[in-house]
Protein backbone atom coordinates (compact mmCIF):
# COMPACT_ATOMS: atom_id res chain seq x y z
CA UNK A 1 -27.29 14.84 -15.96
CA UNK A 2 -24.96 13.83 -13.38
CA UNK A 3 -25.24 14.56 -9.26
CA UNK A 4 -23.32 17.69 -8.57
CA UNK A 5 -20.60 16.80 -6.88
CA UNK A 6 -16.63 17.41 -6.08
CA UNK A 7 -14.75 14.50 -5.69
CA UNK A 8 -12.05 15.11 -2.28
CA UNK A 9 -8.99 13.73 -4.56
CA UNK A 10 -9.59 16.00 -6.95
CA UNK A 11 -8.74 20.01 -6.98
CA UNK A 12 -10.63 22.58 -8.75
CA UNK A 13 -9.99 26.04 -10.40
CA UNK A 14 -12.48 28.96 -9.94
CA UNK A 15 -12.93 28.50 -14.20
CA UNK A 16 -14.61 24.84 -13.11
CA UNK A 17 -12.08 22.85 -14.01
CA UNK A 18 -10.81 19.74 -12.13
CA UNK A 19 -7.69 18.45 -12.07
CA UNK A 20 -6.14 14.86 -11.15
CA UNK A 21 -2.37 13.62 -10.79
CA UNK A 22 -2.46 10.64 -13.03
CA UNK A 23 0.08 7.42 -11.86
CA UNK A 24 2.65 9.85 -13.37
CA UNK A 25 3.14 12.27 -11.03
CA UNK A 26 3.79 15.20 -14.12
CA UNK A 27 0.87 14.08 -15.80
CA UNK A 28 -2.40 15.92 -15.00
CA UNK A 29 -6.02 14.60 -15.81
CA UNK A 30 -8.40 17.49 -16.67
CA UNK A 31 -11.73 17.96 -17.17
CA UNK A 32 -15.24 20.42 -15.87
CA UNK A 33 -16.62 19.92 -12.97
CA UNK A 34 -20.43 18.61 -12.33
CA UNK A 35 -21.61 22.26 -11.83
CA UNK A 36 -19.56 23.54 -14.75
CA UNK A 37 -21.62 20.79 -17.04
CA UNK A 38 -24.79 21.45 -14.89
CA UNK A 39 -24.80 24.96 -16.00
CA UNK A 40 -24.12 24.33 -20.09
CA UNK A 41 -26.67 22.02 -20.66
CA UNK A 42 -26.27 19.23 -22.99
CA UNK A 43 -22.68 19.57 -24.03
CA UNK A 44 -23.02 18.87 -28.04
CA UNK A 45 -19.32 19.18 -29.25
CA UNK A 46 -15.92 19.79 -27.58
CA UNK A 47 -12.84 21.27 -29.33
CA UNK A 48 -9.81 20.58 -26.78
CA UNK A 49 -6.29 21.93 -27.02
CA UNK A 50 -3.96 19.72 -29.81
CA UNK A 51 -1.61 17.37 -28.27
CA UNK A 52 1.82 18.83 -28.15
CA UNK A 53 0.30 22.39 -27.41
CA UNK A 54 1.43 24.43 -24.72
CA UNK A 55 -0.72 25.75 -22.76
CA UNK A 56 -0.65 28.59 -20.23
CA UNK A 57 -2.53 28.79 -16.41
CA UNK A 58 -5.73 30.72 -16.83
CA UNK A 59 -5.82 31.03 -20.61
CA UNK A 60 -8.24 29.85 -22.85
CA UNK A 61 -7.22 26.58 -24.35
CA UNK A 62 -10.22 25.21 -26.48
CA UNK A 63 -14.18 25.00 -25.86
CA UNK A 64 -17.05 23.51 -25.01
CA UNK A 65 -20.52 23.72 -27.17
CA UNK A 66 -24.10 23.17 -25.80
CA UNK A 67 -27.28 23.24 -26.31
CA UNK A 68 -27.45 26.94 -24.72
CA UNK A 69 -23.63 28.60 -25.32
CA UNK A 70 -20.11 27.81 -26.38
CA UNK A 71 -17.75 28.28 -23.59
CA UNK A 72 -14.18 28.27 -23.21
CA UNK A 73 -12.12 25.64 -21.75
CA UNK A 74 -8.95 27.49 -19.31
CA UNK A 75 -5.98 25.72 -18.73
CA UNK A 76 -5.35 24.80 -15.19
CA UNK A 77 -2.17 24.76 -15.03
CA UNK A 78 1.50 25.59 -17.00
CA UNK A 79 2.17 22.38 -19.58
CA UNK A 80 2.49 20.61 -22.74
CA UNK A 81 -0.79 18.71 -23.59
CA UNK A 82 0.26 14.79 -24.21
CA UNK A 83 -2.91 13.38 -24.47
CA UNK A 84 -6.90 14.51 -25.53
CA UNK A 85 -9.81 12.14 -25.21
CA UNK A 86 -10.81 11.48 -28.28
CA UNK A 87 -14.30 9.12 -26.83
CA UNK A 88 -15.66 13.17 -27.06
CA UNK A 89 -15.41 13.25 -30.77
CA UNK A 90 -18.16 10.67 -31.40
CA UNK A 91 -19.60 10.98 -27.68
CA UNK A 92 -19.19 14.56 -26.16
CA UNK A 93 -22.58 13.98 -23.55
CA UNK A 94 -20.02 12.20 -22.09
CA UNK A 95 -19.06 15.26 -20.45
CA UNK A 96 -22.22 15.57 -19.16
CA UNK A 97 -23.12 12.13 -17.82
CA UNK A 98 -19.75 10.86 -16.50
CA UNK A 99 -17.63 14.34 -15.89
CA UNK A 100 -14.93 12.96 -13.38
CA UNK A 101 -14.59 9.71 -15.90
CA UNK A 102 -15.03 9.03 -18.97
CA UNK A 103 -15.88 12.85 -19.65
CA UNK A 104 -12.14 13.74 -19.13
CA UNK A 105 -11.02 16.35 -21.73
CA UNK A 106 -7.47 16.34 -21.66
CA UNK A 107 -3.92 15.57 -20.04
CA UNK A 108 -1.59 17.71 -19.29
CA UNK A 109 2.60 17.39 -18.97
CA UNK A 110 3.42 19.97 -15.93
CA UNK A 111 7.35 20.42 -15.15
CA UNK A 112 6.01 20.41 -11.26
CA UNK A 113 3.52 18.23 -9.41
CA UNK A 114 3.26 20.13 -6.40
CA UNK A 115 1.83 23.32 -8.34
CA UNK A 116 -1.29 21.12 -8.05
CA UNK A 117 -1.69 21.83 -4.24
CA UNK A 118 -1.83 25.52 -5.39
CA UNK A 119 -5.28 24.50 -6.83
CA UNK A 120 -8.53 24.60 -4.79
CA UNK A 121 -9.56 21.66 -2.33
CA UNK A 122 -12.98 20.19 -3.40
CA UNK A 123 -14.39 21.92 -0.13
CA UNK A 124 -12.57 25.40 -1.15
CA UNK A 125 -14.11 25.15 -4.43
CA UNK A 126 -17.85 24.06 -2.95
CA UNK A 127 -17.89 27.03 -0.91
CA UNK A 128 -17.27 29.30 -3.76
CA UNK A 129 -20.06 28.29 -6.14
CA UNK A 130 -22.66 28.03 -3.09
């Protein structure tokens, strides 16, 4: 298992999600956060939203299977999903040991980049789990 910790270029949603504006600024990077993948246990299998879906803020978009539960993933924001990582297919501990890398679950399309700053600061989101 990974360190739990927040990356400060990152923001967060109170579902545990992280998001990150990719070098296009309508493209969003999302995956769970270190505590999110601290608290399912070995992550075994994860079913992301289809590219080309759109998804909806705060609705459930796919899941996330451990060793102890399924839980859902929630889209972060409003978009169109342009990209999943498909490294989880063959390799979804990488979820667990590499969450804010290589664990990445999907990207999003958003019409708006600064809806991002409506997301929770890594500090902001710290403060609520504690």
């Amino acid at each position: 298992m990974s360190e739990l910790n927040y990356p400060e270029n990152l923001r967060y949603t109170a579902e545990h999600e992280w998001v990150d504006v990719t070098d296009s600024a309508t493209t969003v990077r999302v995956g769970i956060t270190s505590f999110a993948q601290d608290s399912l246990g070995d992550v075994v299998f994860v079913d992301p939203p289809q590219t080309g879906e759109e998804v909806t803020s705060g609705t459930a978009c796919g899941e996330i299977e451990s060793t102890k539960s399924v839980s859902d993933i929630y889209a972060p924001l409003d978009g169109t999903v342009s990209a999943v990582n498909d490294k989880l297919e063959d390799n979804p501990e990488l979820v667990n040991s590499d969450p804010y890398g290589d664990g990445w679950l999907f990207e999003l399309t958003i019409a708006d980049a600064t809806v991002v700053e409506s997301l929770l600061s890594a500090s902001d989101y710290s403060s609520q789990i504690s």
